[in-house]
Protein backbone atom coordinates (compact mmCIF):
# COMPACT_ATOMS: atom_id res chain seq x y z
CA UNK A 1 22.96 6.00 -23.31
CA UNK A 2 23.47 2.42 -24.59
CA UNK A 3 21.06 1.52 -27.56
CA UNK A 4 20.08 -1.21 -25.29
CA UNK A 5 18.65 0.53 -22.07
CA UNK A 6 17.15 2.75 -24.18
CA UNK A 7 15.33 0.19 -26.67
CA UNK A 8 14.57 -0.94 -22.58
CA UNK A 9 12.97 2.49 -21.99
CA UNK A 10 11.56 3.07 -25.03
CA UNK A 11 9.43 -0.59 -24.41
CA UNK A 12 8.87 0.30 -21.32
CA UNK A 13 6.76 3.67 -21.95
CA UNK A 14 5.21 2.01 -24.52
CA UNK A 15 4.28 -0.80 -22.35
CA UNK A 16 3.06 1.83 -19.79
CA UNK A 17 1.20 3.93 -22.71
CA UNK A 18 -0.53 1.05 -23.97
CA UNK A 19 -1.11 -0.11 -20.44
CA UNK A 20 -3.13 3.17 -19.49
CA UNK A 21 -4.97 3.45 -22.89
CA UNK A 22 -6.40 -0.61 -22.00
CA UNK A 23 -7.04 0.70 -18.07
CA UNK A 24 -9.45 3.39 -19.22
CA UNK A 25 -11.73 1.40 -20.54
CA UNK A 26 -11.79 -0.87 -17.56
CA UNK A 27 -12.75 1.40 -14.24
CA UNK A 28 -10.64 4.38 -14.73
CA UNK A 29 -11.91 5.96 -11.49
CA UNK A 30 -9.94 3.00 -9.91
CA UNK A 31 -6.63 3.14 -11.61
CA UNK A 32 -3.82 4.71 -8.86
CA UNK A 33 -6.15 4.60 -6.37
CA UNK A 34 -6.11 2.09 -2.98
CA UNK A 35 -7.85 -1.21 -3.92
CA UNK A 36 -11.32 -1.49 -2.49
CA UNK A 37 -11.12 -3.91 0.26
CA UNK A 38 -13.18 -7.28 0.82
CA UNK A 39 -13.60 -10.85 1.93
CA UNK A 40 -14.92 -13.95 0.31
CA UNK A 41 -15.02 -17.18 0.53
CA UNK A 42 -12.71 -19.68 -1.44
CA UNK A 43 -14.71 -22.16 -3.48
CA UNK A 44 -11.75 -25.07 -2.16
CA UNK A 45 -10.57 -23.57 1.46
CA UNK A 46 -11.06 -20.66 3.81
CA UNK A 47 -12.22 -17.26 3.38
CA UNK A 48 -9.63 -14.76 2.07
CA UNK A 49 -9.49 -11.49 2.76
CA UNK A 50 -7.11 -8.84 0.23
CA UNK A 51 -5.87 -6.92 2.77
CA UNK A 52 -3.96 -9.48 4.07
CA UNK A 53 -1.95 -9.34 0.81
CA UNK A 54 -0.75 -5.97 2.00
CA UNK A 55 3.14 -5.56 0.60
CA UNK A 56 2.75 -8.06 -1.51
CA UNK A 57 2.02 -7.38 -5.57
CA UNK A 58 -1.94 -9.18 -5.80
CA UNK A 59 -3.11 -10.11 -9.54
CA UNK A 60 -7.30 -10.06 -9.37
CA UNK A 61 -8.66 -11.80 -11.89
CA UNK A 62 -12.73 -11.63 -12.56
CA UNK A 63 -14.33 -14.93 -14.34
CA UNK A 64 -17.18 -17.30 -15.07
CA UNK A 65 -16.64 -20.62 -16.72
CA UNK A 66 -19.33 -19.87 -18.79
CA UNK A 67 -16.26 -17.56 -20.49
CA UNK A 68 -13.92 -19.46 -22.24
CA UNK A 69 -11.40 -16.46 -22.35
CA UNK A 70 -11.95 -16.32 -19.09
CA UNK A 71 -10.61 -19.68 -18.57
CA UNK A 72 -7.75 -19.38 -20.82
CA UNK A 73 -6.51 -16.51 -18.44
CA UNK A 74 -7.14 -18.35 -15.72
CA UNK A 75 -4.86 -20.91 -17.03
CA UNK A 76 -2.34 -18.44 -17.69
CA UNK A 77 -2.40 -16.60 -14.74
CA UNK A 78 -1.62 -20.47 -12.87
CA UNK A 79 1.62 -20.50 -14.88
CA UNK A 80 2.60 -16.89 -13.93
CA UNK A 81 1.82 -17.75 -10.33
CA UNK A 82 3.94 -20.82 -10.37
CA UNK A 83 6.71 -19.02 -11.95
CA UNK A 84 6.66 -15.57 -9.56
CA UNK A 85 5.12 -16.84 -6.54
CA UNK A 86 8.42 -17.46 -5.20
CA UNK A 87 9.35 -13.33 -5.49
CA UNK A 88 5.53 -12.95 -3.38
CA UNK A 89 3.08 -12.69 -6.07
CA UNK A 90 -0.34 -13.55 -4.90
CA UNK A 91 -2.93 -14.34 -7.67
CA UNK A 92 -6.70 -14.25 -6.54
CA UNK A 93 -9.76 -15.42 -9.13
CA UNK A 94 -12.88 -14.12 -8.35
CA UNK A 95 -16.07 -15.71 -9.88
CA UNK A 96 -18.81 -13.78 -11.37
CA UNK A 97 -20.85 -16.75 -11.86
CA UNK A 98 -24.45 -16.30 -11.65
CA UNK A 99 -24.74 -20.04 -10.93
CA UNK A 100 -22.60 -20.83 -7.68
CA UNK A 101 -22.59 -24.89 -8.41
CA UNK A 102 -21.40 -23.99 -11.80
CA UNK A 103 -18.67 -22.10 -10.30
CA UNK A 104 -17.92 -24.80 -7.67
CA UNK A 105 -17.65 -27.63 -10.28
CA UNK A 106 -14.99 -25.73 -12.37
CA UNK A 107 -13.02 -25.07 -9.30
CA UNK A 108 -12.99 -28.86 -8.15
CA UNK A 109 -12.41 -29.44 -12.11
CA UNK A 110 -9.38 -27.04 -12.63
CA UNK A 111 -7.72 -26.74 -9.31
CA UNK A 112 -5.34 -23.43 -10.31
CA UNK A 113 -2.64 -23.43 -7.60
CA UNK A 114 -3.77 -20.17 -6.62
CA UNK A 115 -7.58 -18.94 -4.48
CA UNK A 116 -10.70 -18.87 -6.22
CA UNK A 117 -13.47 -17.10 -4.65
CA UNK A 118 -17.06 -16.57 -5.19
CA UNK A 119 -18.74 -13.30 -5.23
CA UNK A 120 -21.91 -14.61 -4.61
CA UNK A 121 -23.80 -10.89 -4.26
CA UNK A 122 -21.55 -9.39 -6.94
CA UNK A 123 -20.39 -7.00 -4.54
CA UNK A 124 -16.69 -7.05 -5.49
CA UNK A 125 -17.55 -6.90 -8.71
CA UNK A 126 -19.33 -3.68 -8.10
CA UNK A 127 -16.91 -2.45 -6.10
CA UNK A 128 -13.97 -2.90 -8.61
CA UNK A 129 -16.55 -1.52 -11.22
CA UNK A 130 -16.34 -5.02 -13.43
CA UNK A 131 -18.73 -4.66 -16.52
CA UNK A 132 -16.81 -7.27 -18.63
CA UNK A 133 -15.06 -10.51 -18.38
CA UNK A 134 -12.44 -11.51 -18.22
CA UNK A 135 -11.11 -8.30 -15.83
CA UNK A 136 -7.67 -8.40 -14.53
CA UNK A 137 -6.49 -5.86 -11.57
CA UNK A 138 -2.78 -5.72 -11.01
CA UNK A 139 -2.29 -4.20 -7.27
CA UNK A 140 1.31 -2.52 -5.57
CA UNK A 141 2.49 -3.86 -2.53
CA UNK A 142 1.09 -0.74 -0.95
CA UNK A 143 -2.45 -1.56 -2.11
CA UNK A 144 -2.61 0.34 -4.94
CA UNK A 145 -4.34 -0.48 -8.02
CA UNK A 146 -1.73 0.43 -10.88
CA UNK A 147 -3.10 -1.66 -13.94
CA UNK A 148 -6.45 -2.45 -15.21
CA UNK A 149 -7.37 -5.24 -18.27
CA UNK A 150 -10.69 -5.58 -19.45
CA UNK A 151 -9.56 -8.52 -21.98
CA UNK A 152 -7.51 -11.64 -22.01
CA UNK A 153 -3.86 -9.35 -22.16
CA UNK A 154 -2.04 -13.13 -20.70
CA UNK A 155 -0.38 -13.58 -23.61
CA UNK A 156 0.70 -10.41 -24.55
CA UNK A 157 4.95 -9.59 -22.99
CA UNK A 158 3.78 -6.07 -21.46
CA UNK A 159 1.31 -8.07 -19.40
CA UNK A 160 4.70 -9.97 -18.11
CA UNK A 161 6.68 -6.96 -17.47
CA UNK A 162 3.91 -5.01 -15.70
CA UNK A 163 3.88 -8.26 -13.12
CA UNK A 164 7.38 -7.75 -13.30
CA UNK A 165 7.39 -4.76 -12.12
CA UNK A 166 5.18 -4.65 -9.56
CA UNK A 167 7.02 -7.59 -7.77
CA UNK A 168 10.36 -5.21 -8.45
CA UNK A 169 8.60 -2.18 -6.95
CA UNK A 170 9.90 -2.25 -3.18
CA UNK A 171 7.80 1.03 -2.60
CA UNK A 172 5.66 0.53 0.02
CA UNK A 173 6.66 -2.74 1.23
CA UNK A 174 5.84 -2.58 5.35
């Protein structure tokens, strides 16, 4: 085997090791399992509802702009969707904010290319078991959650190649 698809393989089992160890302390009852469903409404625009996303890779990201690493992964997660949204990426923010104005005025303020919605009753947070911020769930195409962060990973290349691969996977795909 060339010393370069295995240096490849040996990153990417790291990547996936690492991956799982940062996932358990997220929801782990979640992880490989189909993504709860749910509406909400965008703070700029209409309602949005995930399953529409179906065969497309979906990148969940849990904030309040009270949470300033919150809003540096928002930030990053606008570049990354400018960059892949091309290859179908869909990137959905999902506020946590206890104060809905607050929530509002950093959307109007920020304007990320991609959705951000309000969980006004916290229900989606519940549902995707969120007891930190900021929480980032990267879904398959088939609606499967496959990667859990419960920290600001943005910066970090295994973040990348985990995006990477979900808009490679082709499983799925309707």
């Amino acid at each position: 085997m060339p010393v370069a698809l295995l240096a490849s393989a040996t990153l990417c089992l790291a990547a996936a090791a690492l991956s799982s160890a940062v996932a358990a302390t997220a929801a782990p009852g979640l992880l490989l399992q189909p993504a709860p469903d749910f509406a909400l409404p965008a703070a700029v625009g209409s309602n949005v509802r995930l399953s529409e996303y179906l065969g497309q890779p979906v990148v969940l990201s849990f904030w309040s702009s009270r949470c300033s690493t919150c809003v540096t992964q928002l930030a990053a997660l606008d570049r990354y969707y400018a960059t892949y949204r091309s290859s179908g990426l869909v990137v959905l923010g999902i506020s946590v904010e206890d104060d809905q104005q607050r929530a509002l005025d950093y959307a109007h303020a920020h304007q990320p290319a991609f959705p951000l919605l309000l969980d006004r009753a916290k229900s989606v947070s519940r549902a995707f078991g969120i007891d930190r911020l900021p929480t980032t769930v990267l879904i398959d195409r088939s609606g499967i959650v496959r990667y859990l962060h419960s920290d600001d990973r943005s910066g970090d290349p295994s973040y990348v190649a985990q995006i990477r691969a979900l808009l490679d996977d082709r499983i799925g795909t309707p």
